[in-house]
N, C-alpha and C. Protein backbone atom coordinates (compact mmCIF):
# COMPACT_ATOMS: atom_id res chain seq x y z
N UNK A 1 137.81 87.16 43.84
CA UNK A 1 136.86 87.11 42.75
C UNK A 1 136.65 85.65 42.36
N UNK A 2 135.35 85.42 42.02
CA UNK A 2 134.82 84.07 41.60
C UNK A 2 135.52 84.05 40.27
N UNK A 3 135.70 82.69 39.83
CA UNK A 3 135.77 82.24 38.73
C UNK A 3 135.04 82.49 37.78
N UNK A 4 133.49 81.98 38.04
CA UNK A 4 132.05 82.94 36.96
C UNK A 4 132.59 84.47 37.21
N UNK A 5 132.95 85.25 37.94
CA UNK A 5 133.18 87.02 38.01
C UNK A 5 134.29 87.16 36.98
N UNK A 6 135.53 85.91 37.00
CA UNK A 6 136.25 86.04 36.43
C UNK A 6 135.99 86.00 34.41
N UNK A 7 135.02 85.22 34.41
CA UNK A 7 134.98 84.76 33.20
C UNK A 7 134.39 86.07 32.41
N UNK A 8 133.61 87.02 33.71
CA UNK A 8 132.40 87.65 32.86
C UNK A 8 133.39 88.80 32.58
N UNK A 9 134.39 89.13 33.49
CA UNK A 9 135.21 90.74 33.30
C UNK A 9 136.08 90.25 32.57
N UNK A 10 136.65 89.31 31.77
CA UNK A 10 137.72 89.19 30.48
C UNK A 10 136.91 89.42 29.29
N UNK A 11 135.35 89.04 28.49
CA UNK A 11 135.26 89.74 27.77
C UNK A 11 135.15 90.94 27.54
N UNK A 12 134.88 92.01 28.60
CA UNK A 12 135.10 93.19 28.77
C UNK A 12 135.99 93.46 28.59
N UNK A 13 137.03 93.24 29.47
CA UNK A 13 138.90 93.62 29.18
C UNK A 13 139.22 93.72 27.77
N UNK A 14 138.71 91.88 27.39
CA UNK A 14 139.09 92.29 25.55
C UNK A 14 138.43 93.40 24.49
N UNK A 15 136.79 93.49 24.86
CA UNK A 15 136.48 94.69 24.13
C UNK A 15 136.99 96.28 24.36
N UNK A 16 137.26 96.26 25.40
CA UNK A 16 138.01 97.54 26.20
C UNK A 16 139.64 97.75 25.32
N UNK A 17 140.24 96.56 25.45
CA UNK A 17 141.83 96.51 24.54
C UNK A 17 141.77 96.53 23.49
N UNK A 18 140.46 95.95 22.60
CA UNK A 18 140.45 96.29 20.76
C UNK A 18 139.67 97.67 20.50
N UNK A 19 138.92 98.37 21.67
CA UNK A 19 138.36 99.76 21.50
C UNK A 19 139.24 100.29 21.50
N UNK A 20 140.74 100.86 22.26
CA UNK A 20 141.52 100.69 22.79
C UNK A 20 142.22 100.87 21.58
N UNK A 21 142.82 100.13 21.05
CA UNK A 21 143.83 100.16 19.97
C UNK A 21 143.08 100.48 19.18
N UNK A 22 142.11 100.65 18.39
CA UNK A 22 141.89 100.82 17.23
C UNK A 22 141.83 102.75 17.14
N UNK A 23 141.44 103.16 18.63
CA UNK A 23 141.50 104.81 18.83
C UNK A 23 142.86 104.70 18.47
N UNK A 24 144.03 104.24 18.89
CA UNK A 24 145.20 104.82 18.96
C UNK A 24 145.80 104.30 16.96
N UNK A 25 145.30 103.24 16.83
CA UNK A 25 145.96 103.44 15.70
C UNK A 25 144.92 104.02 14.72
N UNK A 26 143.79 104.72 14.79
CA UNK A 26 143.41 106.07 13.92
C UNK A 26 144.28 106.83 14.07
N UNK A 27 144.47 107.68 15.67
CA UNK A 27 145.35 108.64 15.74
C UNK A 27 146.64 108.50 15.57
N UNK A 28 147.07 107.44 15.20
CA UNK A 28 148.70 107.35 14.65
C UNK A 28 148.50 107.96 12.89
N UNK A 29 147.32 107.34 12.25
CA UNK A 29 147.03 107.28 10.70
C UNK A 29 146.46 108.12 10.29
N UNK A 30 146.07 109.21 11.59
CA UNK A 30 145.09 110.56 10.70
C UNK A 30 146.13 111.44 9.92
N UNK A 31 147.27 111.55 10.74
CA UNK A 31 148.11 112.92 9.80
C UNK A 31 148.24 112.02 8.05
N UNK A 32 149.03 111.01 8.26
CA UNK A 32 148.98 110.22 6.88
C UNK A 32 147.94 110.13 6.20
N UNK A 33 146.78 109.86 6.44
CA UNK A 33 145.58 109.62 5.56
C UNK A 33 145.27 110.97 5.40
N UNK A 34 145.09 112.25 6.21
CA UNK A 34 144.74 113.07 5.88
C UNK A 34 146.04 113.93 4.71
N UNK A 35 146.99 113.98 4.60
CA UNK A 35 148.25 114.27 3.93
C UNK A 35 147.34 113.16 2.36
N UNK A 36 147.57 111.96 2.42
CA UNK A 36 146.67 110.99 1.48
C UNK A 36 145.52 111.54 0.92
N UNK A 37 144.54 112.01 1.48
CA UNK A 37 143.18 113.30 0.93
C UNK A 37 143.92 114.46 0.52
N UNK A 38 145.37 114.82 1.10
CA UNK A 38 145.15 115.95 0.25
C UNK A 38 145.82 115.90 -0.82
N UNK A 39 146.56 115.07 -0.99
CA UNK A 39 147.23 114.90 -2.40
C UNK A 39 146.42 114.12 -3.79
N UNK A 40 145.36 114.14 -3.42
CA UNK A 40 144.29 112.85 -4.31
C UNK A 40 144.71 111.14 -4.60
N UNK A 41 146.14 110.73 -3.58
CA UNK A 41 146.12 109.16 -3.54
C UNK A 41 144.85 108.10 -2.81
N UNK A 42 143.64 108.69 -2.90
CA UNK A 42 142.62 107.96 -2.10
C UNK A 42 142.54 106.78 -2.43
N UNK A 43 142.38 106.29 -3.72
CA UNK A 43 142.06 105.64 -4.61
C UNK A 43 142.79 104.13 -3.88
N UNK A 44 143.79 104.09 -3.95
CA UNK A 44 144.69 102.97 -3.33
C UNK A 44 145.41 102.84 -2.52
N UNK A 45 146.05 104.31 -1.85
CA UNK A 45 146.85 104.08 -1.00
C UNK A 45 145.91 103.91 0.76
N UNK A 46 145.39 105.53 0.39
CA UNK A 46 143.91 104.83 1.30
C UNK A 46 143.42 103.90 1.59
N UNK A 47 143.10 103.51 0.55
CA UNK A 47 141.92 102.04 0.69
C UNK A 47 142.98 101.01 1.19
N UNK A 48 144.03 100.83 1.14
CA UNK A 48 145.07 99.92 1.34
C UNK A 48 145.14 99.68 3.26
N UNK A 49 145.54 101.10 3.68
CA UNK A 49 146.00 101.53 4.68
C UNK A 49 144.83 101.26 5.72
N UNK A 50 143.32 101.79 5.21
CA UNK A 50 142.35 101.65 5.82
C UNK A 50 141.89 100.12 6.05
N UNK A 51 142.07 98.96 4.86
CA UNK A 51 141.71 97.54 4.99
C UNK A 51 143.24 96.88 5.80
N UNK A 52 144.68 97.21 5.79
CA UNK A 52 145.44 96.46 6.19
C UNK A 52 145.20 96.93 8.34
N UNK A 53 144.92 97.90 8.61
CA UNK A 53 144.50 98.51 9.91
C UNK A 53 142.80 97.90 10.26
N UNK A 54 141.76 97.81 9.31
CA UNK A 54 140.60 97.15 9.67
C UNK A 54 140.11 98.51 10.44
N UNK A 55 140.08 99.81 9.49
CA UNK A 55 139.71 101.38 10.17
C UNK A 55 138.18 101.19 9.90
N UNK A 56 137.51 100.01 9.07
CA UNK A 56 136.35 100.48 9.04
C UNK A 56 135.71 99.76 9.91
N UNK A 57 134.69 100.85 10.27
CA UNK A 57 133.37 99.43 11.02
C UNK A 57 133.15 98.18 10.35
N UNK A 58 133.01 97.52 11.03
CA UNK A 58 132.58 96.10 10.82
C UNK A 58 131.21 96.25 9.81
N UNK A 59 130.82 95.18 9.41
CA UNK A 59 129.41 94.99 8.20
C UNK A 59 129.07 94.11 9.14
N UNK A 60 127.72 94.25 9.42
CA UNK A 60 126.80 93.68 9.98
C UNK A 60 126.29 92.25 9.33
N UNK A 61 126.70 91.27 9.60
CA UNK A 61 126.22 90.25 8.20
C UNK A 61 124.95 89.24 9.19
């Protein structure tokens, strides 16, 4: 593989490894967050859990 081939399949790799983790750490955080909805701690423990993980989509700026 070329060097230019090389350059072009690592940003792939990296979007592939942060798609990648972010599935697996939802599915580590659904039983907790959902246990979190059902007890009514949304308010903070949620919002905590969801900004320290970065669960939300990005804002388009």
């Amino acid at each position: 593989m070329s060097a230019a081939a090389t350059l072009q399949v690592q940003p792939a790799i990296a979007t592939l490894a942060e798609d990648m983790t972010r599935a697996v750490v939802k599915q580590i955080l659904a039983d907790p967050i959902h246990v979190l909805r059902e007890r009514g701690d949304r308010n903070f423990t949620l919002e905590a859990a969801r900004a320290i993980f970065r669960l939300d989509p990005p804002l388009d700026e």
